[in-house]
Structures are given as C-alpha cells and as structure tokens.
N, C-alpha and C. Protein backbone atom coordinates (compact mmCIF):
# COMPACT_ATOMS: atom_id res chain seq x y z
N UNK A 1 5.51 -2.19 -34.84
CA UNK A 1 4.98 -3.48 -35.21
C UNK A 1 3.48 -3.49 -34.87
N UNK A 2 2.43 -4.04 -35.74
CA UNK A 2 1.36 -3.88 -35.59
C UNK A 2 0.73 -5.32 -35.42
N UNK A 3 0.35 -5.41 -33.98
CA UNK A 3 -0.22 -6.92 -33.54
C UNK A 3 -2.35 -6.53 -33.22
N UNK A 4 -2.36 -7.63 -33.51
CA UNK A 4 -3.95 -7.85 -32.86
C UNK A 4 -3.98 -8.60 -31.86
N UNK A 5 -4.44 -8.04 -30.59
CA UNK A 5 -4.24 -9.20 -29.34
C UNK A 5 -5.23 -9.77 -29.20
N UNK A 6 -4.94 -11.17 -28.71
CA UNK A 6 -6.01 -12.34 -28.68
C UNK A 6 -6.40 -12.57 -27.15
N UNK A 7 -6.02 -11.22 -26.14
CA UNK A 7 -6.52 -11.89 -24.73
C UNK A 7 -6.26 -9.69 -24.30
N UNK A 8 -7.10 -9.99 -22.67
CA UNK A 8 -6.47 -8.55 -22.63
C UNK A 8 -5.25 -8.33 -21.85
N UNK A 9 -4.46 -7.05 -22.39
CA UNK A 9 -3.17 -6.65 -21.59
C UNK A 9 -3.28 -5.26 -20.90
N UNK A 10 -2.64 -5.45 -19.93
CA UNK A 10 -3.05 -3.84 -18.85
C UNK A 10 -2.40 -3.03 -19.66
N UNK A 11 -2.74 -1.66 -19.76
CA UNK A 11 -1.88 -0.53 -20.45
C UNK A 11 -1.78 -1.22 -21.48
N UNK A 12 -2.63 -1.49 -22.60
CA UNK A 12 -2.06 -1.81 -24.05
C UNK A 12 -3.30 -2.02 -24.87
N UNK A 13 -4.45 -2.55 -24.27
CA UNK A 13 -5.66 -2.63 -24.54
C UNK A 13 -6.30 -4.00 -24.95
N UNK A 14 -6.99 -4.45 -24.94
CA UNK A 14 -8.62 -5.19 -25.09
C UNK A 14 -8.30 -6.51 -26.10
N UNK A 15 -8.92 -7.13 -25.55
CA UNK A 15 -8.63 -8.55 -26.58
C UNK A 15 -9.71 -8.31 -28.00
N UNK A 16 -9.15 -8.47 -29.15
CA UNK A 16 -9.41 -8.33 -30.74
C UNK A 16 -8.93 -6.69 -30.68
N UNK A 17 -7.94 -5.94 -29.96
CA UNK A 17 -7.71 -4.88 -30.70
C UNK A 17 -6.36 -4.34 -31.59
N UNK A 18 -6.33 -4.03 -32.21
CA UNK A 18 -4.99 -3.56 -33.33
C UNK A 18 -4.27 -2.77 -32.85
N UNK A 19 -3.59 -3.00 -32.14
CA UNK A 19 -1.95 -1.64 -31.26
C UNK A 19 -0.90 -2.04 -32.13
N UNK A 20 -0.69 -0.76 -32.20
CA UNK A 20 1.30 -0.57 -32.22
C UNK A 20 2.40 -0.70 -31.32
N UNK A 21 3.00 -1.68 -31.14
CA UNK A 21 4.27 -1.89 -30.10
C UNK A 21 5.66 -2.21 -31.05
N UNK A 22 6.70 -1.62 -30.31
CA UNK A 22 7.74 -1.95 -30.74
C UNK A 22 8.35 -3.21 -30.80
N UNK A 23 8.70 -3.82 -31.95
CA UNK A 23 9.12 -4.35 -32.42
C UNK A 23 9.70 -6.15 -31.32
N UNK A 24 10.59 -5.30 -30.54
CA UNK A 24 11.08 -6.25 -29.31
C UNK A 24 9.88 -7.14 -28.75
N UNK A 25 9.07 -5.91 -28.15
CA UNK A 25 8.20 -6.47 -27.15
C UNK A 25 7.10 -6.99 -27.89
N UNK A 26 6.87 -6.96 -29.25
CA UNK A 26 5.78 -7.36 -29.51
C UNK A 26 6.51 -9.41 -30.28
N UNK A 27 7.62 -9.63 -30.83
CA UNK A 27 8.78 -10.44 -31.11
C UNK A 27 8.69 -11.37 -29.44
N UNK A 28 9.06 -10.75 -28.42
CA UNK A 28 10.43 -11.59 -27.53
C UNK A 28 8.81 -11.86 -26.35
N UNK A 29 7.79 -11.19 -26.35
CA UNK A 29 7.25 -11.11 -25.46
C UNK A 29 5.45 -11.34 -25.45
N UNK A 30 4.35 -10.45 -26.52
CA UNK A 30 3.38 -10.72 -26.83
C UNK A 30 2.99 -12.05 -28.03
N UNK A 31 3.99 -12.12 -28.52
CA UNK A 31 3.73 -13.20 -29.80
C UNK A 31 3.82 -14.71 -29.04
N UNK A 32 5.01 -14.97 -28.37
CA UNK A 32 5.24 -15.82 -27.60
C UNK A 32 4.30 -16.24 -26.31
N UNK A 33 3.89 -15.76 -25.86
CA UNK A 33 3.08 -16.14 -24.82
C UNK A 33 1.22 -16.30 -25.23
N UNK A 34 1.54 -15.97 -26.31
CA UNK A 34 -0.05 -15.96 -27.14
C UNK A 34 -0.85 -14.81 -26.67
N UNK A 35 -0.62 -13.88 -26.43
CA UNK A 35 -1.32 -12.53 -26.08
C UNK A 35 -1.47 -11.74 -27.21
N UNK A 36 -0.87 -12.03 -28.73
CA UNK A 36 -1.43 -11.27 -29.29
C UNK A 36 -0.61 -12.12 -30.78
N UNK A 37 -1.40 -11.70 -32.02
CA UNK A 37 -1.17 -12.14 -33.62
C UNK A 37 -0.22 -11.32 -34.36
N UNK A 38 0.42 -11.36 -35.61
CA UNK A 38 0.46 -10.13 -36.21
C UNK A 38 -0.53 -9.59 -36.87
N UNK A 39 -1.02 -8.49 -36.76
CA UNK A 39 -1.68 -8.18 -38.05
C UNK A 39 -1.61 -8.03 -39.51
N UNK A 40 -1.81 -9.66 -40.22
CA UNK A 40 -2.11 -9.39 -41.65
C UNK A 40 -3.27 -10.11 -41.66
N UNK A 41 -3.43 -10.38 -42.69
CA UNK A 41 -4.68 -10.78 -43.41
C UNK A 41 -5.59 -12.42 -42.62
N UNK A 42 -4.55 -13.48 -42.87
CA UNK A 42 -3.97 -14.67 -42.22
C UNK A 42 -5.04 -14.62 -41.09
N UNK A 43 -4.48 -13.72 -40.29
CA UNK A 43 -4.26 -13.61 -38.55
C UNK A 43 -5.42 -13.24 -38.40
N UNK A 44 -6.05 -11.80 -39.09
CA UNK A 44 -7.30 -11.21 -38.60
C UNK A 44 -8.72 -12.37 -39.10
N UNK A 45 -8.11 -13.08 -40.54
CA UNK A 45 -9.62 -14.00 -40.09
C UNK A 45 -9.22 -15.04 -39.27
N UNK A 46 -8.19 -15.70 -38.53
CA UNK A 46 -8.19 -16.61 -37.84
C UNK A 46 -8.77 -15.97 -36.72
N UNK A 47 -8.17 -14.85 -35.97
CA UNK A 47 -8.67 -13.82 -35.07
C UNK A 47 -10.47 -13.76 -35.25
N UNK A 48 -10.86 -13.68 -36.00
CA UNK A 48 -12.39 -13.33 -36.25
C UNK A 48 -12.93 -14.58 -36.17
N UNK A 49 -12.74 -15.53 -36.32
CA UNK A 49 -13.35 -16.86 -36.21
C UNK A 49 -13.47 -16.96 -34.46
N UNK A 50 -11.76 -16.72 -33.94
CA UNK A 50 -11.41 -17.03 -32.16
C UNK A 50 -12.34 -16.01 -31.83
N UNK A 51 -12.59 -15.22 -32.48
CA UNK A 51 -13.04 -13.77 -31.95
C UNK A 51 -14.55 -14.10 -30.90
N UNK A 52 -15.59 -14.44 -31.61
CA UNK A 52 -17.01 -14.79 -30.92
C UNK A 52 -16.80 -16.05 -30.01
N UNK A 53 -15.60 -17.13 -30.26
CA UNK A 53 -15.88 -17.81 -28.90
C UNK A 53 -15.14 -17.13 -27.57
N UNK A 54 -13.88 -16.31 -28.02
CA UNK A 54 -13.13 -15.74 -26.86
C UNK A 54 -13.96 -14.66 -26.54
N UNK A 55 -15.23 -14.01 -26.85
CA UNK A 55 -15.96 -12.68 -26.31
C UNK A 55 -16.99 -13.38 -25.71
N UNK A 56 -16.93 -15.19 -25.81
CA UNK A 56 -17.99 -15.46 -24.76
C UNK A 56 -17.55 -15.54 -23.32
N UNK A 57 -16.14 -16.42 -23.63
CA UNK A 57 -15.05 -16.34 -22.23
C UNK A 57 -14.79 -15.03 -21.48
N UNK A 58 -14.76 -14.03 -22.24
CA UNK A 58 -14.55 -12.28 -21.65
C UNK A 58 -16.00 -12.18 -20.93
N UNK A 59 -16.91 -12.41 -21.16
CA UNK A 59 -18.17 -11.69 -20.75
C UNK A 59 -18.49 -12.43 -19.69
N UNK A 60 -18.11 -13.74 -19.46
CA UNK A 60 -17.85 -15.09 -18.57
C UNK A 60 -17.11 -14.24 -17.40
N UNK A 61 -15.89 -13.85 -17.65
CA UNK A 61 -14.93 -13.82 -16.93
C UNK A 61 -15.04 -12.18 -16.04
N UNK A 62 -15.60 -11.52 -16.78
CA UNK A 62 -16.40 -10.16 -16.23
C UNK A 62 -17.39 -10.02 -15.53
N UNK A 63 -18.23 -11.30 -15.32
CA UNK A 63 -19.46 -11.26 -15.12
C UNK A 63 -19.04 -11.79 -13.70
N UNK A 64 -17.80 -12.78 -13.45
CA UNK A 64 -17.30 -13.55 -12.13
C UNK A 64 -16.85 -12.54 -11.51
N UNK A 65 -16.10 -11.38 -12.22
CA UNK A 65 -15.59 -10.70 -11.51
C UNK A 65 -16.18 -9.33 -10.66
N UNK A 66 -17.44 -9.13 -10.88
CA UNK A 66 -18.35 -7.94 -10.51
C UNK A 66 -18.89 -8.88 -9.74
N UNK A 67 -18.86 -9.99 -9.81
CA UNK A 67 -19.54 -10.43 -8.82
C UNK A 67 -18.87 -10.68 -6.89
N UNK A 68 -17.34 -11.25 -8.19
CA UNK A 68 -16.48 -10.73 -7.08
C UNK A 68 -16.32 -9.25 -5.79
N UNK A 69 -16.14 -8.37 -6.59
CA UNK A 69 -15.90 -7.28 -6.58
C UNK A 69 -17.36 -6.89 -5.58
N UNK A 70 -18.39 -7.35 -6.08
CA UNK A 70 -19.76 -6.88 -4.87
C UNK A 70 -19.34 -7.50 -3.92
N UNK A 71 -18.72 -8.52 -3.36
CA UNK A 71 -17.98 -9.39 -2.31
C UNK A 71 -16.94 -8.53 -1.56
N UNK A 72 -16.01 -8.10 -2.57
CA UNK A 72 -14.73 -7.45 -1.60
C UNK A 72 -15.35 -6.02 -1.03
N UNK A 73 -16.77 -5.43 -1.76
CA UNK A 73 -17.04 -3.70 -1.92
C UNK A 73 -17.60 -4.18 -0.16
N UNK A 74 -18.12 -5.16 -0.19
CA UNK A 74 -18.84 -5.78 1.21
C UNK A 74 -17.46 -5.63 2.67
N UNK A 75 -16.47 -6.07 2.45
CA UNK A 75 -15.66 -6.33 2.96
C UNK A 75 -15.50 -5.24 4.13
N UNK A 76 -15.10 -4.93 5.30
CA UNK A 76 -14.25 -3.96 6.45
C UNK A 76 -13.28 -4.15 7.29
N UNK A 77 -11.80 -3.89 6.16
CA UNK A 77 -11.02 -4.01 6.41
C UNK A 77 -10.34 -3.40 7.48
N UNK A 78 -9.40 -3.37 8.71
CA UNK A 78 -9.13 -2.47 9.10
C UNK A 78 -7.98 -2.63 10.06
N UNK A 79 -7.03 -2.30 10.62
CA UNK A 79 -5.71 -2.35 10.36
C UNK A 79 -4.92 -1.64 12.39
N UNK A 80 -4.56 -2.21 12.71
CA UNK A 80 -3.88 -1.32 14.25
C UNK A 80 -2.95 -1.11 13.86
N UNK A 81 -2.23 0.00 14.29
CA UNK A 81 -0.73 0.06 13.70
C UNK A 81 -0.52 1.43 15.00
N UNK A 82 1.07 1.54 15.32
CA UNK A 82 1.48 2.47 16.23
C UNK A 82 1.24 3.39 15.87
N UNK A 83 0.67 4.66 16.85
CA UNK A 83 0.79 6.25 16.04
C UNK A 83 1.18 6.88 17.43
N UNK A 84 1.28 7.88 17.03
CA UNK A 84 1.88 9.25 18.41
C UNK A 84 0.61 9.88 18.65
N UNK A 85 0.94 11.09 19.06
CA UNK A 85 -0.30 11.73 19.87
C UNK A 85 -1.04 12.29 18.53
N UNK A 86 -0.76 12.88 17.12
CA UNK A 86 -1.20 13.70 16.22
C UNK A 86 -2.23 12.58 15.33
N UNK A 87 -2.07 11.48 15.62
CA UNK A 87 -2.84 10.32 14.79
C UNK A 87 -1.95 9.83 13.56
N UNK A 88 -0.50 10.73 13.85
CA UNK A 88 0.57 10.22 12.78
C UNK A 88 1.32 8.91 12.80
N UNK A 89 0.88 7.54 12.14
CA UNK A 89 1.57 6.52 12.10
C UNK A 89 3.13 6.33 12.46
N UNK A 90 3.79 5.50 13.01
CA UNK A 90 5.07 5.39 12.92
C UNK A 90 5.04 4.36 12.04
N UNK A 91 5.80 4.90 10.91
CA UNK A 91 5.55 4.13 9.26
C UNK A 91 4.56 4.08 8.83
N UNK A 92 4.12 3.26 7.98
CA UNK A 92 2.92 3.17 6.82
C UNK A 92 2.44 2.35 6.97
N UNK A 93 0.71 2.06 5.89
CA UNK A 93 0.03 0.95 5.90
C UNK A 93 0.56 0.92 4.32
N UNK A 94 1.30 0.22 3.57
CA UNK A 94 1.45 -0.47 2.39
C UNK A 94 0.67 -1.10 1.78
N UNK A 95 0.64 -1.19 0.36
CA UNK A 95 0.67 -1.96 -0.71
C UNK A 95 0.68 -3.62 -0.13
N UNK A 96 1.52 -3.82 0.09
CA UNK A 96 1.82 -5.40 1.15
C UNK A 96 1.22 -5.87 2.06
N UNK A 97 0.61 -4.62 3.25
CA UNK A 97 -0.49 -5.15 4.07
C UNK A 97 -1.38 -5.44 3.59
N UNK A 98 -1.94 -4.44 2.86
CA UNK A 98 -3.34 -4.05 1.81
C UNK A 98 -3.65 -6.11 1.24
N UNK A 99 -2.73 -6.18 0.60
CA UNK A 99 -2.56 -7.14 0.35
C UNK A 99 -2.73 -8.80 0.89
N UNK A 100 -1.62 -8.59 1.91
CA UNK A 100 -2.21 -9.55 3.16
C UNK A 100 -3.52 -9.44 3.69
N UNK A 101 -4.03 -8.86 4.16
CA UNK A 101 -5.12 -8.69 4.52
C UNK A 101 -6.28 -9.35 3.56
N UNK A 102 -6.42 -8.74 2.48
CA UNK A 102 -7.14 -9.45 1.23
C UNK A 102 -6.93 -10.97 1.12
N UNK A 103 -5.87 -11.53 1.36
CA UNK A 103 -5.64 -12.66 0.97
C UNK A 103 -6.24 -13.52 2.38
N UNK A 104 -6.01 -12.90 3.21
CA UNK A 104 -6.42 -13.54 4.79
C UNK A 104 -7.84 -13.69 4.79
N UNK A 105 -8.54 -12.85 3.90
CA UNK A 105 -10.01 -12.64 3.23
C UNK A 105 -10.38 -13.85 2.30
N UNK A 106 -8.87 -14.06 1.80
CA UNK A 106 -9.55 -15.42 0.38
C UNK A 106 -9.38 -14.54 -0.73
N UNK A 107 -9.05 -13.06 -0.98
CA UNK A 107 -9.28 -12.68 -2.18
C UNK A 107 -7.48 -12.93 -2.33
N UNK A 108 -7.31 -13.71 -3.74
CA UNK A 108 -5.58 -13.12 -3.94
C UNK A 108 -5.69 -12.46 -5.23
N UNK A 109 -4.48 -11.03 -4.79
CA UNK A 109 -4.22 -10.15 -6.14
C UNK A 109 -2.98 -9.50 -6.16
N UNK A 110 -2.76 -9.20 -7.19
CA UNK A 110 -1.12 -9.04 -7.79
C UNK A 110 -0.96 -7.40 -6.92
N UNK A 111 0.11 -7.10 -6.89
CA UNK A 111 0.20 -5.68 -6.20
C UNK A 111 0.23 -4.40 -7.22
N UNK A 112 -0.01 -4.65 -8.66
CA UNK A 112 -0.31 -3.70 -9.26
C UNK A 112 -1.77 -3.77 -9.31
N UNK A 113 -2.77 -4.91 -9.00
CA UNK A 113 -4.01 -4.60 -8.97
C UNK A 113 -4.70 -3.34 -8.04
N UNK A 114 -3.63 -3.16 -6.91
CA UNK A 114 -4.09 -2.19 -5.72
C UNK A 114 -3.66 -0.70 -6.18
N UNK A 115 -4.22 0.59 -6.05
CA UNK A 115 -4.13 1.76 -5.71
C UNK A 115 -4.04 2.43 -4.76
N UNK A 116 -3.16 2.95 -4.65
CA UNK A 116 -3.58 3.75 -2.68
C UNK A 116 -3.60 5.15 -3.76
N UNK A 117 -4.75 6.21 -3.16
CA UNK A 117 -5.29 7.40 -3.88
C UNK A 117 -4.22 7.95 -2.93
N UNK A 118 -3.60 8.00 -1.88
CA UNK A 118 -2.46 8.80 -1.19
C UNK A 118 -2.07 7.66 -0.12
N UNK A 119 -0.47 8.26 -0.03
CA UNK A 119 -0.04 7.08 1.29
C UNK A 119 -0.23 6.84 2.14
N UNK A 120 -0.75 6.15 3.13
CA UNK A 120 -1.64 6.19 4.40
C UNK A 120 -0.35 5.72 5.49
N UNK A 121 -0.72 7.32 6.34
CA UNK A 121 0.38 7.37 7.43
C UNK A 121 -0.56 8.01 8.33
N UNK A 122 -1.60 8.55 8.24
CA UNK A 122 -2.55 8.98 8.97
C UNK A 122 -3.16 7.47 10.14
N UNK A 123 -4.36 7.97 11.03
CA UNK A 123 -5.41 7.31 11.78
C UNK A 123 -6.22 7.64 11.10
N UNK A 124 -7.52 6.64 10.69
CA UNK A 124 -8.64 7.78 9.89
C UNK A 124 -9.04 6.31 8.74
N UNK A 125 -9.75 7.14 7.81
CA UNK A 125 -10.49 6.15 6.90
C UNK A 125 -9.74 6.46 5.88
N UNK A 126 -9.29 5.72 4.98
CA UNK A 126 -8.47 5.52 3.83
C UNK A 126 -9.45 4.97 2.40
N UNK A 127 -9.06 5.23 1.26
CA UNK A 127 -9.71 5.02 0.18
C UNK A 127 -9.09 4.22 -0.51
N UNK A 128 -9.10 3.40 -0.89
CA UNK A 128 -7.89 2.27 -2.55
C UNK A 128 -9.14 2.03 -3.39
N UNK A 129 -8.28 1.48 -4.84
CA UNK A 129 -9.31 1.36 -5.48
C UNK A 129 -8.09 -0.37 -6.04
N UNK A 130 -9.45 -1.51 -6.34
CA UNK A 130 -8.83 -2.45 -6.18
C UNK A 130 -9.03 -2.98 -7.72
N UNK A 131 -8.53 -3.08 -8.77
CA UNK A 131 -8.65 -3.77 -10.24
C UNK A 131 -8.78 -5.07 -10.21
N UNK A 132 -10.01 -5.40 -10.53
CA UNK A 132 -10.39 -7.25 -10.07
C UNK A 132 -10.23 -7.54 -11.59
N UNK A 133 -10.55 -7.19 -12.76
CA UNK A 133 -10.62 -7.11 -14.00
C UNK A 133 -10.00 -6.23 -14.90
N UNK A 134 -9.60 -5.96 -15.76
CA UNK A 134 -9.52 -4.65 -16.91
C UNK A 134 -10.62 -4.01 -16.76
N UNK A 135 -11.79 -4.41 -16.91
CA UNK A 135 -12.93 -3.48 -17.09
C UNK A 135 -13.74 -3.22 -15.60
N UNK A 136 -13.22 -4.14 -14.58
CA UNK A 136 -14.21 -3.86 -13.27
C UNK A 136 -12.97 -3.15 -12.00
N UNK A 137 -13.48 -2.41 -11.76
CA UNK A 137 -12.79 -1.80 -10.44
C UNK A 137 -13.77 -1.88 -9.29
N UNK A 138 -13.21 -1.95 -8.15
CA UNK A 138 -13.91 -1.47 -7.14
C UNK A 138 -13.51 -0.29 -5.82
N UNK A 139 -14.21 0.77 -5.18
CA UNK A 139 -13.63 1.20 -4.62
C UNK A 139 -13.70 0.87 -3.07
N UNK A 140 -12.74 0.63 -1.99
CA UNK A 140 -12.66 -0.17 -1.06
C UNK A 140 -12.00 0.94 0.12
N UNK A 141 -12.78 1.19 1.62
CA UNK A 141 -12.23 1.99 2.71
C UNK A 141 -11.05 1.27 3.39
N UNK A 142 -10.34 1.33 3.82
CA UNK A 142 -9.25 1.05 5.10
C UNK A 142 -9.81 1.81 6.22
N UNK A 143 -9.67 1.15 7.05
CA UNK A 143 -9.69 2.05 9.07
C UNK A 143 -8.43 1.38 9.51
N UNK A 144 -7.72 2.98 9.64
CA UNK A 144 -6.33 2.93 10.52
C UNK A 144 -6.80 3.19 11.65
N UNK A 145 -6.38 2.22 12.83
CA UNK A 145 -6.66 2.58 14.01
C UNK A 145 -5.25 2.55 14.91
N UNK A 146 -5.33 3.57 15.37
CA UNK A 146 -3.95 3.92 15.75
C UNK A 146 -4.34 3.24 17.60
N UNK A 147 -2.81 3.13 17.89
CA UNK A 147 -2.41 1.78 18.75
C UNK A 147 -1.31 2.95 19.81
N UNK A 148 -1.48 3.01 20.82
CA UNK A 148 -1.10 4.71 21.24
C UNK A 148 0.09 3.48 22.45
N UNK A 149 1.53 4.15 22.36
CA UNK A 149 1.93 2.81 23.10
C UNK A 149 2.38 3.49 24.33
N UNK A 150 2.01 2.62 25.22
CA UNK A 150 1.62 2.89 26.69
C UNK A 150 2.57 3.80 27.40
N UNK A 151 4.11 3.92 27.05
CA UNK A 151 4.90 5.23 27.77
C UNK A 151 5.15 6.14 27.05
N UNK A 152 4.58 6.23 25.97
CA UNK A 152 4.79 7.96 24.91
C UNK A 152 4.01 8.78 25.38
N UNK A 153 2.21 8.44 26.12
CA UNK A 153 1.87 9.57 26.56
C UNK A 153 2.84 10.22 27.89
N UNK A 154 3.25 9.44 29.14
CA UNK A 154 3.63 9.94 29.75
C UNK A 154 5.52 10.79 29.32
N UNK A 155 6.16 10.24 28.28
CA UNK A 155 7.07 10.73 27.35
C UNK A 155 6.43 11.98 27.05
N UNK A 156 5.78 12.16 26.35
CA UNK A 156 5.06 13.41 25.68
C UNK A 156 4.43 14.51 26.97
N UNK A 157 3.81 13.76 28.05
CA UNK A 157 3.37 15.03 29.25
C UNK A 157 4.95 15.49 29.66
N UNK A 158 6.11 14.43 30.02
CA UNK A 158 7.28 15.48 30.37
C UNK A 158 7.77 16.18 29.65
N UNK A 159 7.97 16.00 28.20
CA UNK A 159 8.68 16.71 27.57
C UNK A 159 7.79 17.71 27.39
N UNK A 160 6.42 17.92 27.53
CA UNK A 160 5.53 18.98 27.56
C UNK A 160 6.21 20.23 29.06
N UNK A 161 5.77 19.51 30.05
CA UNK A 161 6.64 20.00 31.01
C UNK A 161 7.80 20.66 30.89
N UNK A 162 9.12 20.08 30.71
CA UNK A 162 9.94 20.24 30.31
C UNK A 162 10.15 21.86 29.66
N UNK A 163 9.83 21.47 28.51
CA UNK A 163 9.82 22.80 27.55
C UNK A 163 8.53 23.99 27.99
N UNK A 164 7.90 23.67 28.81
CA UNK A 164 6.95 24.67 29.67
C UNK A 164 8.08 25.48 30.44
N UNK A 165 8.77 24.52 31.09
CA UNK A 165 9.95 25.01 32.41
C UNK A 165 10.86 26.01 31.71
N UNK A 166 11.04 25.28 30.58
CA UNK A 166 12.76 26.45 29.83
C UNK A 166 11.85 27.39 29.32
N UNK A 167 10.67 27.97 28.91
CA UNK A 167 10.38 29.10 28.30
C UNK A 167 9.47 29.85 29.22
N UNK A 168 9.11 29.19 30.65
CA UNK A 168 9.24 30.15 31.44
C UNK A 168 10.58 31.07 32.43
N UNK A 169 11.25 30.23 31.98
CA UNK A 169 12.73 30.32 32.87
C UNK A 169 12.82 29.60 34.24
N UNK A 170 11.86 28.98 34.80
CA UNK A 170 11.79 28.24 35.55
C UNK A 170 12.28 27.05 36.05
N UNK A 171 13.20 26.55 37.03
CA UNK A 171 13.23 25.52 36.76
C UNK A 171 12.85 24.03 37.78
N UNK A 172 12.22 23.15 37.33
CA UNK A 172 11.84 22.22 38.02
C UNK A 172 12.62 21.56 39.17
N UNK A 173 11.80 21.57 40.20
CA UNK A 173 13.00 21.35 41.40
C UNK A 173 13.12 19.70 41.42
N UNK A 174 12.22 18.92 41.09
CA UNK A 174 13.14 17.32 40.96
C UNK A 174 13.91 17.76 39.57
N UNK A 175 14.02 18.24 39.01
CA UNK A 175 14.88 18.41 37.74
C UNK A 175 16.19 18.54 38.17
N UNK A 176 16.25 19.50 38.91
CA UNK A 176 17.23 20.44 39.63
C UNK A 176 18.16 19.10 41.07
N UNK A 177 16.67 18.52 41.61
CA UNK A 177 18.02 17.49 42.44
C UNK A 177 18.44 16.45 41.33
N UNK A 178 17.63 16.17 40.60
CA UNK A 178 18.44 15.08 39.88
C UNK A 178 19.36 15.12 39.51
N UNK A 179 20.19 16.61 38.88
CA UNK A 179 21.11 17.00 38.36
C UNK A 179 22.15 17.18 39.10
N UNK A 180 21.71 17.51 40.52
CA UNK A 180 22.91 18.00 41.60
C UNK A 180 23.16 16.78 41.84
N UNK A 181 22.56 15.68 41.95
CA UNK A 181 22.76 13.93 42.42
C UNK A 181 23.71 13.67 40.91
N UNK A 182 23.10 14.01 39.69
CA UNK A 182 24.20 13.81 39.31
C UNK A 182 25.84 13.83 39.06
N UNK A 183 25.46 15.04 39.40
CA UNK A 183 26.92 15.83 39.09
C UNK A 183 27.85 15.63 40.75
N UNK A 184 26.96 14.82 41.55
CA UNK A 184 28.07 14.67 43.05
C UNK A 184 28.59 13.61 42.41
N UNK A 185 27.90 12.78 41.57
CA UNK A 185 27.92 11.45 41.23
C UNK A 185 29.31 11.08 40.36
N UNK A 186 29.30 11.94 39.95
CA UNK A 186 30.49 12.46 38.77
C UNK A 186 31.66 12.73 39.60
N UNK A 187 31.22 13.57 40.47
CA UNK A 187 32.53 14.38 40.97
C UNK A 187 33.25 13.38 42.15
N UNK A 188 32.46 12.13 42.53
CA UNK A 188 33.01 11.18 43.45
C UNK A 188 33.87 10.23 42.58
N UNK A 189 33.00 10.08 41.25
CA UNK A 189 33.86 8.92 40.32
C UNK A 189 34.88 9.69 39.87
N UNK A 190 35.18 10.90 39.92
CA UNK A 190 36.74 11.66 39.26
C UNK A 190 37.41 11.17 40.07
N UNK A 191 37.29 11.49 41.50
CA UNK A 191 38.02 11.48 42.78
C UNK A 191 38.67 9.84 43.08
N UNK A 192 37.57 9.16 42.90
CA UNK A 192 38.28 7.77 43.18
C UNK A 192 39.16 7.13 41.88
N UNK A 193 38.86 7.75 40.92
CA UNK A 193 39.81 7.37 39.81
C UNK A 193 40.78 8.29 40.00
N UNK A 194 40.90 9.30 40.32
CA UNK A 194 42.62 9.47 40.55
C UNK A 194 42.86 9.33 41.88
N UNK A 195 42.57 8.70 42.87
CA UNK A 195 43.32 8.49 44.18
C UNK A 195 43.82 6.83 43.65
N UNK A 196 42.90 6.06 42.44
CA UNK A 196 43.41 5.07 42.39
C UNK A 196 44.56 4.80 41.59
C-alpha cells in the first residue's frame, strides 16, 4: 500500500514522503491516526497545499529541539550503584534509570528515545545517545560510581587468605580451633540426644 505521510514516523520516514507499507498497518493504524494519506492524486495536492504550512511547524519543532538537546549535551549525569572489588556492578544501570534520572532533570522521554552503545555493568564513564527529534540526536556521558559495601572488602581479604592457606597446604590455626570447637560442639549435641 502506498501512503504519503503527513507528520514524521520513526523507522518509516519524514513527513511529505511516499513509503510502501503493508496493507494492515497502513488501513488499521497510519490512516487512522492521521500520520499519513493514500497516495493518489486527491491526497498529494491536498498534501502539497498542508505541505508548506506543516514544513513551517517541522523547522519550528527542530529548532526547539537542538535547542533542547544543547541543554541535556550540558547535563552530568551520574549514578552510585553497588560494585565488588573489579569495578563490576551488582546488576545494571538500565534504560529505566537512564530515564529517571532525565526526568528528575525535567527532560521526559519515551524509552525507545534512549541508546545504551553497550550495557553498563562496569564503574567508569558510559556513552548513550539520546533521540530528542527524528533529525536531532545528542550524545550524552553516564559516571558509574561504584558504592563498595562496607563487609565485602573484609569478605574478599578472608577468602583471599583462605585460598592462600589451601594452596600452600597450610593451615590457619584460628581456622583450625574453630573447627575443633566445632566439631566438640557436635559431638556433645549427639551425646545428649541419645542419653535423652
């Protein structure tokens, strides 16, 4: 089916241009909501008449949005989140934070407007690229700052320890009473459960 659209659509292209869509979607979905004409004769001069006042509204509406966009490029966003010792997040910074955050800013945008160039599970500076327009992008840093939680380092020095001890063959002497305290510990609770 061959429509001329009268506004722009993501992935489909530009307001006054001539695409091919199937049949359904151009019927149940572009015709109906006024996003686009059919193309015959009719349509393209009504289209050409709408045409020069709707390319004043586009150039309007592009012009707000770079302006925007020098606003958010301004912006330094930046984010605490848990990580371990490697600067490796426990979980992710999302699409959804990304989001919140922007909006906590005053900017609101749909979650296909956002890009993450890779998933950010790292500590470190992050890249997105943010679609304020069809025609305007901007590209925008994240700072993950990792949030180190207060008993994993000392978690991480024993189990360092630890596995020092078994591959020297060595073994740690509070390791060693703890275990003998355990195991009396054990061997008293057998005893009183069967004398009882």
């Amino acid at each position: 089916m061959r429509l001329i659209l009268t506004e722009d659509v993501a992935n489909l292209g530009s307001l006054g241009d001539a695409v091919e869509v199937k049949a359904g979607y151009g019927r149940n979905y572009l015709i109906p909501q006024g996003k686009a004409l059919l193309a015959d004769n009719r349509a393209s001069k009504e289209l050409q008449h709408r045409l020069t006042h709707l390319e004043k509204l586009r150039q309007g509406k592009i012009a707000l949005a770079q302006e925007q966009a020098a606003k958010i490029k301004e912006l330094q966003l930046e984010v605490v989140r848990k990580a371990g010792q490697g600067g490796r997040l426990f979980g992710s910074v999302t699409i959804r934070d990304i989001l919140q955050m922007l909006a906590d800013q005053g900017y609101d945008f749909d979650r296909k407007a956002v890009t993450l160039h890779a998933p950010i599970r790292n500590v470190g500076s992050h890249e997105l690229t943010i679609r304020v327009h069809t025609e305007v992008r901007v590209s925008l840093s994240i700072k993950v700052i990792g949030e180190i939680e207060p008993g994993a380092a000392e978690v991480a020095e024993e189990t360092a320890e630890a596995s020092e001890d078994t591959e020297t063959g060595e073994e740690n002497p509070e390791t060693v009473e703890a275990s003998a305290e355990e195991s009396q510990e054990t061997e008293t609770g057998v005893e009183t459960e069967a004398s009882a």
